[in-house]
N, C-alpha and C. Protein backbone atom coordinates (compact mmCIF):
# COMPACT_ATOMS: atom_id res chain seq x y z
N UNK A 1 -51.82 -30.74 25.06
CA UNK A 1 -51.29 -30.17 26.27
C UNK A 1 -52.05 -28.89 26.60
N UNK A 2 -52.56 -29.17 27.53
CA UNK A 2 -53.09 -27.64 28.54
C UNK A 2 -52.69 -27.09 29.20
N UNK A 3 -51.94 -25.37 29.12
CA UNK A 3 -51.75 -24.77 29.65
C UNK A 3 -51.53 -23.62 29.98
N UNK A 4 -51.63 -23.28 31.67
CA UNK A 4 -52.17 -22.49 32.04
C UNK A 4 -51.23 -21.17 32.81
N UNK A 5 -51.69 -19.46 32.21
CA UNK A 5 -51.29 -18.61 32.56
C UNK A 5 -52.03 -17.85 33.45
N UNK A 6 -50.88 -17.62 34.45
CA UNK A 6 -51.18 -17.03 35.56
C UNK A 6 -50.37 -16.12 36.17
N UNK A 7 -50.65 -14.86 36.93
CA UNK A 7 -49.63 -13.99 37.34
C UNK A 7 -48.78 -15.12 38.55
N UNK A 8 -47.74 -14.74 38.23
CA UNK A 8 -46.92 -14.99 39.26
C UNK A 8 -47.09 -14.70 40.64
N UNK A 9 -46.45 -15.60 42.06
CA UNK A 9 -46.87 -15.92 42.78
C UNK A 9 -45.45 -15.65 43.98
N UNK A 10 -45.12 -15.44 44.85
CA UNK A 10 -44.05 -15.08 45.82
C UNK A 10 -43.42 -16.81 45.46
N UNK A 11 -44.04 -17.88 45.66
CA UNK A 11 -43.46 -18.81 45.88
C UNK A 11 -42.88 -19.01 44.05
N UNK A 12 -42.86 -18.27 43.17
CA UNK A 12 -42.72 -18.63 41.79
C UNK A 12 -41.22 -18.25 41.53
N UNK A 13 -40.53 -17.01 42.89
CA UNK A 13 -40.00 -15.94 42.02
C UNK A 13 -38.02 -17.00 42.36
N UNK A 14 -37.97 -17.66 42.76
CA UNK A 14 -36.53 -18.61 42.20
C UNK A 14 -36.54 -19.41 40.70
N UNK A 15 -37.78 -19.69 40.84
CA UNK A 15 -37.34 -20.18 39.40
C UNK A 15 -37.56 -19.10 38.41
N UNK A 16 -38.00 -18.05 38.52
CA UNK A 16 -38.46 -17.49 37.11
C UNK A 16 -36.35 -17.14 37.29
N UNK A 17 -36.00 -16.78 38.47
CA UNK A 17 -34.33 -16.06 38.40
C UNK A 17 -33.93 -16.92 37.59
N UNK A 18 -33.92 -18.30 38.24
CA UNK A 18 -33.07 -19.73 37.45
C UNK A 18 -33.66 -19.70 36.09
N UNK A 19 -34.28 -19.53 35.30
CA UNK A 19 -34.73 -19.99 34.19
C UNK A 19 -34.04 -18.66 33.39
N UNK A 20 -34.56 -17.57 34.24
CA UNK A 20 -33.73 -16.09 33.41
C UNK A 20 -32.12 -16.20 33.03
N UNK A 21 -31.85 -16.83 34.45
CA UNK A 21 -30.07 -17.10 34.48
C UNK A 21 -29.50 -17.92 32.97
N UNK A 22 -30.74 -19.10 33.37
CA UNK A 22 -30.06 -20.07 32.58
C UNK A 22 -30.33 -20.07 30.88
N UNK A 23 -31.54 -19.07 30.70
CA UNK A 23 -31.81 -18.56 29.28
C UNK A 23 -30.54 -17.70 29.15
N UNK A 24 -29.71 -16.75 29.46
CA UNK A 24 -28.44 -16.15 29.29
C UNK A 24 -27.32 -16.54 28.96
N UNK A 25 -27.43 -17.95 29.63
CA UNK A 25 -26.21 -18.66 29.93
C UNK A 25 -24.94 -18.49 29.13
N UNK A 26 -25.40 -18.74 28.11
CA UNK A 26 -24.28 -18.82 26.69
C UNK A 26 -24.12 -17.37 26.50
N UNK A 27 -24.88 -16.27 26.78
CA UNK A 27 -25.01 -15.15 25.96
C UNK A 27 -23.36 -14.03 26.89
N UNK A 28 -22.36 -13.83 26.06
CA UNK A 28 -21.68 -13.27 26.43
C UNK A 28 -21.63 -12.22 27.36
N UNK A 29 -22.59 -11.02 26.81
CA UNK A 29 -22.80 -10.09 27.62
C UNK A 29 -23.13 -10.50 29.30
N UNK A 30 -24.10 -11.56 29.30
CA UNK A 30 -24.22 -11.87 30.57
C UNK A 30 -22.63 -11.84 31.54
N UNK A 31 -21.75 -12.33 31.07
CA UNK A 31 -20.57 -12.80 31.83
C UNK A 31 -19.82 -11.55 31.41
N UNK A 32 -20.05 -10.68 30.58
CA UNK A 32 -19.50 -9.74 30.63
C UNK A 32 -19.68 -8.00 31.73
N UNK A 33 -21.15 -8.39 32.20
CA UNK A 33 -21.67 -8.01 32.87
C UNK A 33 -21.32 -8.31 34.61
N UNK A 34 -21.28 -9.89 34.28
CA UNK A 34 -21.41 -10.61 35.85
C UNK A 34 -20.42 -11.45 35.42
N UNK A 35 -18.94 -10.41 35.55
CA UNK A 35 -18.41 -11.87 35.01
C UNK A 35 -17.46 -13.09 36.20
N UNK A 36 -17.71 -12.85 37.84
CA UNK A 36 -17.76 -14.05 38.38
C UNK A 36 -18.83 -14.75 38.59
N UNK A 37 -18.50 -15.78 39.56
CA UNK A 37 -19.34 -16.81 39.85
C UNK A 37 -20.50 -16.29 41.08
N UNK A 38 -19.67 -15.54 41.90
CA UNK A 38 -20.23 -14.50 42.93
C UNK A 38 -21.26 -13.46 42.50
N UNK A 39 -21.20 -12.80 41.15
CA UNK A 39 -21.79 -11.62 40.95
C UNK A 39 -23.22 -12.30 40.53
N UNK A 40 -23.05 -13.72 39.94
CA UNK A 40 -23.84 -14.44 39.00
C UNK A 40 -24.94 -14.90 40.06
N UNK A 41 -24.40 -15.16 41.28
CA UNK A 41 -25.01 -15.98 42.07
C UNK A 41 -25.50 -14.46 42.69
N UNK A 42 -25.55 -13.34 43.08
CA UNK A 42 -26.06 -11.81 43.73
C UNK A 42 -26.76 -11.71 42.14
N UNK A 43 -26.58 -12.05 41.13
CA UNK A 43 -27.70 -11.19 39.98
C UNK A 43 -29.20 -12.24 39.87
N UNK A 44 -28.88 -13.40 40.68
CA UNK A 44 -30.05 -14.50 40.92
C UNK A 44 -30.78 -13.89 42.17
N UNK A 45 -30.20 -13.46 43.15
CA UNK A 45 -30.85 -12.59 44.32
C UNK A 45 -31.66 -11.90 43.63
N UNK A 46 -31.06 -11.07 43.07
CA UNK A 46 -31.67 -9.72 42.66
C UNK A 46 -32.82 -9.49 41.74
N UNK A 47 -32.05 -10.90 40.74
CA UNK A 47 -33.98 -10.95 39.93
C UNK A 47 -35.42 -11.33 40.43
N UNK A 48 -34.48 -12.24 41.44
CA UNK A 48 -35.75 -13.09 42.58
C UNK A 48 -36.21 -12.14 43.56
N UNK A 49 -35.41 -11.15 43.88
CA UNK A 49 -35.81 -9.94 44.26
C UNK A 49 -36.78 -8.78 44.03
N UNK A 50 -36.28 -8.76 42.61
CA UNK A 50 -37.10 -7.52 41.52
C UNK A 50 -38.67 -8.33 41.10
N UNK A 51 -38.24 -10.03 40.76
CA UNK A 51 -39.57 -9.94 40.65
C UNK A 51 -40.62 -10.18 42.11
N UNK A 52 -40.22 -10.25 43.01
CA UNK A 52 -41.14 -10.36 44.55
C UNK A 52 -41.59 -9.44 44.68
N UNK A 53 -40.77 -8.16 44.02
CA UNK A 53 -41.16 -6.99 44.78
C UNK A 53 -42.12 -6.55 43.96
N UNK A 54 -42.45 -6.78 42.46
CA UNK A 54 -43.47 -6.68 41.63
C UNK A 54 -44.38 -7.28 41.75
N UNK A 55 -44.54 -8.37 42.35
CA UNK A 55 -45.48 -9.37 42.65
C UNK A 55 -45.83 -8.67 44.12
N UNK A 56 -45.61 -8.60 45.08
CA UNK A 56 -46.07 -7.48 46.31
C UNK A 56 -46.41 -6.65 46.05
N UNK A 57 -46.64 -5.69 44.70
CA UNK A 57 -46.48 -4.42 44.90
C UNK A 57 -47.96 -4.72 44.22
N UNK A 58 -47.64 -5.64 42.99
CA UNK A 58 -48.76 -5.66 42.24
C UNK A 58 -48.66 -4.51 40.74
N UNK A 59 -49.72 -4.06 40.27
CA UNK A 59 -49.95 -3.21 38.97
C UNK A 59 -49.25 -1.82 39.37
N UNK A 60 -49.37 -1.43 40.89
CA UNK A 60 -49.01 -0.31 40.80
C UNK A 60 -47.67 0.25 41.00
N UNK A 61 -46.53 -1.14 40.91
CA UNK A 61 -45.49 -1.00 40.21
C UNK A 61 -45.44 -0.37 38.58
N UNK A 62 -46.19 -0.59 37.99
CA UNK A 62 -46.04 -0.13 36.58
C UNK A 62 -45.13 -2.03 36.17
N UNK A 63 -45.83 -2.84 36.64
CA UNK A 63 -44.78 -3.86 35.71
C UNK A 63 -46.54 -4.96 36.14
N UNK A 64 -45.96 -6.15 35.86
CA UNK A 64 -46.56 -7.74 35.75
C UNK A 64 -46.00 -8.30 35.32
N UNK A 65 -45.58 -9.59 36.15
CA UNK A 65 -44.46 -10.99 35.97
C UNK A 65 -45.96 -12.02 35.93
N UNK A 66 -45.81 -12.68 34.59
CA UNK A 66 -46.82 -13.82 34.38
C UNK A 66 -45.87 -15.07 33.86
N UNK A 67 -46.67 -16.16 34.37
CA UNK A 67 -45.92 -17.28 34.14
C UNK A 67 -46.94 -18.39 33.29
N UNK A 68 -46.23 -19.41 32.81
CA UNK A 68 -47.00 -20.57 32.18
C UNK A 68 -46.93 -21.77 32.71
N UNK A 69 -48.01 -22.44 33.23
CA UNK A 69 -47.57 -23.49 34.00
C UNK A 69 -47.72 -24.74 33.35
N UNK A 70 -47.76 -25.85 33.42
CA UNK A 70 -47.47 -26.99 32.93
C UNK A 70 -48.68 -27.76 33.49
N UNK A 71 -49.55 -28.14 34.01
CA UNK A 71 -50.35 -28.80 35.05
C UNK A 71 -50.10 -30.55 34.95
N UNK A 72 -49.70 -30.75 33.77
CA UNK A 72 -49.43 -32.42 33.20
C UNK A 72 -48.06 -32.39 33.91
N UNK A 73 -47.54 -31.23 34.37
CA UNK A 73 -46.41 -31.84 35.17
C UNK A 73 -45.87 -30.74 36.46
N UNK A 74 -47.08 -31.39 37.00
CA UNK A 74 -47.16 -30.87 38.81
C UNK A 74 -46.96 -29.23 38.63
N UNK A 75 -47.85 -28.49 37.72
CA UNK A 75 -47.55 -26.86 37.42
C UNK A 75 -46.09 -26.32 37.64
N UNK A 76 -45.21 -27.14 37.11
CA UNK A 76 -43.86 -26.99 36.72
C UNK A 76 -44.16 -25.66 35.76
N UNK A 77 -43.55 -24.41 36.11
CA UNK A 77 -43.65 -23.42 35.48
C UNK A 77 -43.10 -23.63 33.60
N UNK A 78 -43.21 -23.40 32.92
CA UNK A 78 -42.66 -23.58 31.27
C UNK A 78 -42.17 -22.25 30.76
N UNK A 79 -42.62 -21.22 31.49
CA UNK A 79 -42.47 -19.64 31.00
C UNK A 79 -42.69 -18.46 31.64
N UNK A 80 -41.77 -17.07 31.47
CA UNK A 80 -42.07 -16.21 32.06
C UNK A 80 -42.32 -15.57 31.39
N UNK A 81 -42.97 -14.07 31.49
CA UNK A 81 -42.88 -13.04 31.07
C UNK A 81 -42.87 -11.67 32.09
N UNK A 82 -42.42 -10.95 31.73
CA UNK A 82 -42.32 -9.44 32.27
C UNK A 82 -42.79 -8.30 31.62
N UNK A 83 -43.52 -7.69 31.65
CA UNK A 83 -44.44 -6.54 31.15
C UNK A 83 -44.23 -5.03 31.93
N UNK A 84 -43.94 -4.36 31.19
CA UNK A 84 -43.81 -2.84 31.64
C UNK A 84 -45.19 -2.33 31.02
N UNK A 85 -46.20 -1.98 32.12
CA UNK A 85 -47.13 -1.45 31.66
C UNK A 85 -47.60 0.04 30.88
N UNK A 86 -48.39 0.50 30.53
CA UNK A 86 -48.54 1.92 30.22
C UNK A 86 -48.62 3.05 31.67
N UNK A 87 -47.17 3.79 31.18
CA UNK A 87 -46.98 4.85 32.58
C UNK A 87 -46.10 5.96 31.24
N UNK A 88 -45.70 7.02 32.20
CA UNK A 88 -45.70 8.23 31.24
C UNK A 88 -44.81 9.28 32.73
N UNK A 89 -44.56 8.42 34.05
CA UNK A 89 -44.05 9.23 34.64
C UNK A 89 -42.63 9.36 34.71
N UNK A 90 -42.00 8.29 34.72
CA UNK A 90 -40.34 8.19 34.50
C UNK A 90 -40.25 7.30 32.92
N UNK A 91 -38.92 7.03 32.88
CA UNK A 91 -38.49 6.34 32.11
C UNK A 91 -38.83 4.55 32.46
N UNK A 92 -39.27 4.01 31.88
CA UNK A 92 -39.34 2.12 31.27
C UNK A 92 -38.13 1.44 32.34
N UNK A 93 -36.92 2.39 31.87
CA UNK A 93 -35.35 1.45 32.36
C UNK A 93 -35.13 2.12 33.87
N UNK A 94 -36.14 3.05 33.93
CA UNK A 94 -35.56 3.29 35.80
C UNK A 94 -35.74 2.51 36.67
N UNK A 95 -35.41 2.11 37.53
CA UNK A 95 -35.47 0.89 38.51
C UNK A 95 -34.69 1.66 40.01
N UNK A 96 -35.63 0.48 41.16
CA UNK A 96 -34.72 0.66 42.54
C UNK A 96 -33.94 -0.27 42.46
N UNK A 97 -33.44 -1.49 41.70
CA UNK A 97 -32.72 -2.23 41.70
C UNK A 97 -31.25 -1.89 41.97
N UNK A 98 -30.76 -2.67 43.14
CA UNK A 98 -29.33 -2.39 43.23
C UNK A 98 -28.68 -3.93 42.71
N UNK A 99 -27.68 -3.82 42.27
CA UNK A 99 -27.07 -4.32 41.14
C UNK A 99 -26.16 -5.47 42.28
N UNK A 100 -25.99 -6.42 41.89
CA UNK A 100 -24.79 -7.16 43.13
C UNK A 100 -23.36 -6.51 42.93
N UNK A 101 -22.68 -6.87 44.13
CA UNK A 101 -20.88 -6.81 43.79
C UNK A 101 -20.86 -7.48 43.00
N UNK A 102 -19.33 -7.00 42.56
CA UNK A 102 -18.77 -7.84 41.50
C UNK A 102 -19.23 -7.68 39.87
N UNK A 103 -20.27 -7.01 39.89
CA UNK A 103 -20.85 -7.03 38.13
C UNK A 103 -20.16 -5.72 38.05
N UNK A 104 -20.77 -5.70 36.43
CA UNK A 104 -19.71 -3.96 35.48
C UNK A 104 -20.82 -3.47 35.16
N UNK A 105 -20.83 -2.32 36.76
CA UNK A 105 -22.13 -1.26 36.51
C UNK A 105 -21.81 -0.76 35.02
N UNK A 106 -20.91 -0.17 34.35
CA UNK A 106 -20.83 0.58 33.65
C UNK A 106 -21.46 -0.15 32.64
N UNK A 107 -21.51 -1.31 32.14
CA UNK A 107 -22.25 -2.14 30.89
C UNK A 107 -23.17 -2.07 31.33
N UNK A 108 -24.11 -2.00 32.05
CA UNK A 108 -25.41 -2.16 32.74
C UNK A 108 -26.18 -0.60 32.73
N UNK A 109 -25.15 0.18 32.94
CA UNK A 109 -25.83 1.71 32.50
C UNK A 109 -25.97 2.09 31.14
N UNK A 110 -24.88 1.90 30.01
CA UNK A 110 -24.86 1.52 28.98
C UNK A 110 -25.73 0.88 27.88
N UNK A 111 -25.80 -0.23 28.59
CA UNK A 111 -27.46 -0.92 28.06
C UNK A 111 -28.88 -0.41 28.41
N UNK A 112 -28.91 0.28 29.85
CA UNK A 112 -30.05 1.01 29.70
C UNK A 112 -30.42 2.08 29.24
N UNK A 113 -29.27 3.06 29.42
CA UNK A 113 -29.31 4.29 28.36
C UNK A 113 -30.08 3.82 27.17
N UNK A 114 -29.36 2.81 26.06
CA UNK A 114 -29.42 2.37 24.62
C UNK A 114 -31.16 2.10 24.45
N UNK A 115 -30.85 1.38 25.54
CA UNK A 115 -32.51 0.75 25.49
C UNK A 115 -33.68 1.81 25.87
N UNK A 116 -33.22 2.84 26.55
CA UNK A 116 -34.21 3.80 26.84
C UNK A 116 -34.35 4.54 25.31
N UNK A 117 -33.10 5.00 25.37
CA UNK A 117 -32.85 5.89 23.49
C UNK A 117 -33.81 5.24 22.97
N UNK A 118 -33.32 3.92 22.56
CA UNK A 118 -34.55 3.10 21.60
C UNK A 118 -35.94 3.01 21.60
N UNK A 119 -36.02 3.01 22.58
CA UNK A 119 -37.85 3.25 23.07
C UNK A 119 -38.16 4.56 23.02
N UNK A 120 -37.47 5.34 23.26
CA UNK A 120 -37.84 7.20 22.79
C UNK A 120 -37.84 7.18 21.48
N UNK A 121 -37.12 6.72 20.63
CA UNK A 121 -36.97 6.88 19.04
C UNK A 121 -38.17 6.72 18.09
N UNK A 122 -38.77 5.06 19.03
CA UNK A 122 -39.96 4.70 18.85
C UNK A 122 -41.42 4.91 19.27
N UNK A 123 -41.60 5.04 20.42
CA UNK A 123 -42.82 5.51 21.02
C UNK A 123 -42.82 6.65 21.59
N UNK A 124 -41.40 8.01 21.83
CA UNK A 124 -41.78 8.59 22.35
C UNK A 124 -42.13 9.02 24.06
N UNK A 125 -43.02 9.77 23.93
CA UNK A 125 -43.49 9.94 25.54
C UNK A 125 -44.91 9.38 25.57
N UNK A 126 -45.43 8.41 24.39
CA UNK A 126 -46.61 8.36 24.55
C UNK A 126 -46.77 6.85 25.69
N UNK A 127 -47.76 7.01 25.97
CA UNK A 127 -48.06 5.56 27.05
C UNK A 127 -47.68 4.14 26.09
N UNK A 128 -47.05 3.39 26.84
CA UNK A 128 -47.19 2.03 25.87
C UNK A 128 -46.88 0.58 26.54
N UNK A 129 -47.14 -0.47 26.42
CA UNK A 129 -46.78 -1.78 26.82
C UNK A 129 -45.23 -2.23 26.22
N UNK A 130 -44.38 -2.46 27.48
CA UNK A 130 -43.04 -2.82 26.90
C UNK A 130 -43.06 -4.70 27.43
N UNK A 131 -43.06 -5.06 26.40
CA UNK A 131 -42.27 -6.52 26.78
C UNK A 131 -40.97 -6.51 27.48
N UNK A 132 -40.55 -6.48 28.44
CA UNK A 132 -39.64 -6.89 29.02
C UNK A 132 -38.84 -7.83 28.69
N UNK A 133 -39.03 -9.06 28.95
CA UNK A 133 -38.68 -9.61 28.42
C UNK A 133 -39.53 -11.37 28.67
N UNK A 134 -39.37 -12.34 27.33
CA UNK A 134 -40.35 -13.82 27.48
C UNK A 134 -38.81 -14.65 27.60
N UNK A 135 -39.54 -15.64 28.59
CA UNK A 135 -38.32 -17.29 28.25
C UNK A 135 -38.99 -18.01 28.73
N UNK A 136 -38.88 -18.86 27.86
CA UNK A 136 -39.69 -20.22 27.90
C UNK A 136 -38.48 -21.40 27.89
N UNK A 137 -38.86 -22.33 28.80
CA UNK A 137 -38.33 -23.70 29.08
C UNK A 137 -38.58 -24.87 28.19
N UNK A 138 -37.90 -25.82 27.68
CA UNK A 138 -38.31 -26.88 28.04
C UNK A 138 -37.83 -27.79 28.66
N UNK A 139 -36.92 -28.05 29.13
CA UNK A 139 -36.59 -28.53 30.07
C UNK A 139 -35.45 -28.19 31.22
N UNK A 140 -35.72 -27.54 31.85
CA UNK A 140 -34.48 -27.56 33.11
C UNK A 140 -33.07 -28.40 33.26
N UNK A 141 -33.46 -29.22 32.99
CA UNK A 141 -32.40 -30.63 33.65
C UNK A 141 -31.47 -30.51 31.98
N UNK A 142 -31.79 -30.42 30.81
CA UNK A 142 -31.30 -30.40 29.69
C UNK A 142 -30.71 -28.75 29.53
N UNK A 143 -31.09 -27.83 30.09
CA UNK A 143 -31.23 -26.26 29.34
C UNK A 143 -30.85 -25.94 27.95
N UNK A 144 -32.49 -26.49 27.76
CA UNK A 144 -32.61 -25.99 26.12
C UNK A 144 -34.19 -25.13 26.41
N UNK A 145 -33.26 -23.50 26.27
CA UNK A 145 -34.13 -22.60 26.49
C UNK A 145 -34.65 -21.92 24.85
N UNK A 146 -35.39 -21.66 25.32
CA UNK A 146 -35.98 -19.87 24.13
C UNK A 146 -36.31 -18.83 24.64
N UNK A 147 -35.22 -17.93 24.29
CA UNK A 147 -35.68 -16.67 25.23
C UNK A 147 -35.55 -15.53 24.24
N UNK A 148 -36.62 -14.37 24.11
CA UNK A 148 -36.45 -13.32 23.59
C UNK A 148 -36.90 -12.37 24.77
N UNK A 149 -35.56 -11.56 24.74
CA UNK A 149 -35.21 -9.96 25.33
C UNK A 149 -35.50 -9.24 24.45
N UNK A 150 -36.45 -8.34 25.21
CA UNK A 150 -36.81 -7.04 23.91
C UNK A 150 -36.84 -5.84 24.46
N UNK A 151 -36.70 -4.82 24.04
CA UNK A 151 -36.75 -3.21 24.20
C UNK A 151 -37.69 -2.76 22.92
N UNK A 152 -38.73 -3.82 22.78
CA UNK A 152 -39.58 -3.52 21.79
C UNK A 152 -40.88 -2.75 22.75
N UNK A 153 -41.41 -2.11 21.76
CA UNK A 153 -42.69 -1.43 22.77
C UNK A 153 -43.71 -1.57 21.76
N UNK A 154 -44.99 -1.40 22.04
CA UNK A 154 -45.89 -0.97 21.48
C UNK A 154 -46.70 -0.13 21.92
N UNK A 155 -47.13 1.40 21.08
CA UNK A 155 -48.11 1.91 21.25
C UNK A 155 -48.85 2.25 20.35
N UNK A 156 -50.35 1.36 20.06
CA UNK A 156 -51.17 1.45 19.23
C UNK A 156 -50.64 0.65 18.26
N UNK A 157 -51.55 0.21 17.24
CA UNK A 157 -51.26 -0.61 16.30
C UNK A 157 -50.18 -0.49 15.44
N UNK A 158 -49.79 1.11 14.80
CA UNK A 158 -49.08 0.78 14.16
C UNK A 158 -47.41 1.26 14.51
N UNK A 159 -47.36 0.84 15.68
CA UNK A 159 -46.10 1.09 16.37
C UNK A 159 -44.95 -0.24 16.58
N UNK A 160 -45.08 -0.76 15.62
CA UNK A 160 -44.09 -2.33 16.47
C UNK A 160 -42.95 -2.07 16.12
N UNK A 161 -42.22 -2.35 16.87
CA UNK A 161 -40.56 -1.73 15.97
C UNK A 161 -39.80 -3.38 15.25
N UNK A 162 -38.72 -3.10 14.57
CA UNK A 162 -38.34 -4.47 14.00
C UNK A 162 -37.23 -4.35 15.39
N UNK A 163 -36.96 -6.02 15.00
CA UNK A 163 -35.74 -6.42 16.17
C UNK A 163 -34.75 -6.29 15.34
């Protein structure tokens, strides 16, 4: 099997939401976060949102949404990723993102605080590449995902933090 990575594309950014959604699915926090059907369906806006607007903006967002495509099956996407590049002017977790009704800002500030802490603990103020976060598919129609969320960073070799 051959396949092929490529930055993401305006026409890419529903499924990378759906695949993000549906890598969560089971994961409590998600529904603890978004916990109607309404907030769930505004936090699919919003990713399809966040990533368009990175994909328009390009590098000088400080991010890159790359995907994996499938070509043996009509470049059916297989994977995302999200990359926080090396910047040094705000914080990793700041965002213009507005959040839908219905979710619990307060878990959502909570988790970014934590996750910012954590990345200061580790890298500091120095420049570094944050994985955002990877999920990979294999099949849609089944959702049997693999997804790792990280607040891992790296700067320089000997910086990897454990999960």
């Amino acid at each position: 099997m051959v396949l092929q990575l490529c930055v993401a594309t305006e026409a890419d950014v529903d499924c990378i939401a759906s695949i993000h959604l549906a890598a969560f699915d089971a994961n409590p926090l998600l529904h603890a976060q978004f916990p109607t059907p309404s907030s769930l369906e505004g936090l699919h806006a919003t990713l399809s949102q966040d990533a368009l607007s990175i994909i328009r903006i390009g590098e000088t967002s400080g991010k890159i949404v790359l995907v994996v495509k499938d070509p043996e099956a009509g470049g059916r996407i297989i994977s995302f990723a999200k990359w926080d590049l090396p910047q040094t002017t705000k914080g990793i977790f700041d965002s213009d993102i507005t959040w839908p009704e219905g979710c619990r800002q307060e878990y959502l500030d909570e988790y970014s605080e934590k996750a910012e802490s954590a990345k200061n603990r580790v890298v500091g103020d120095k420049q570094c590449y944050r994985e955002s976060c990877i999920f990979c598919v294999s099949d849609l129609t089944h959702s049997r995902f693999w997804r790792r969320a990280s607040t891992g960073s790296q700067a320089g070799s000997d910086m990897w933090p454990s999960e």
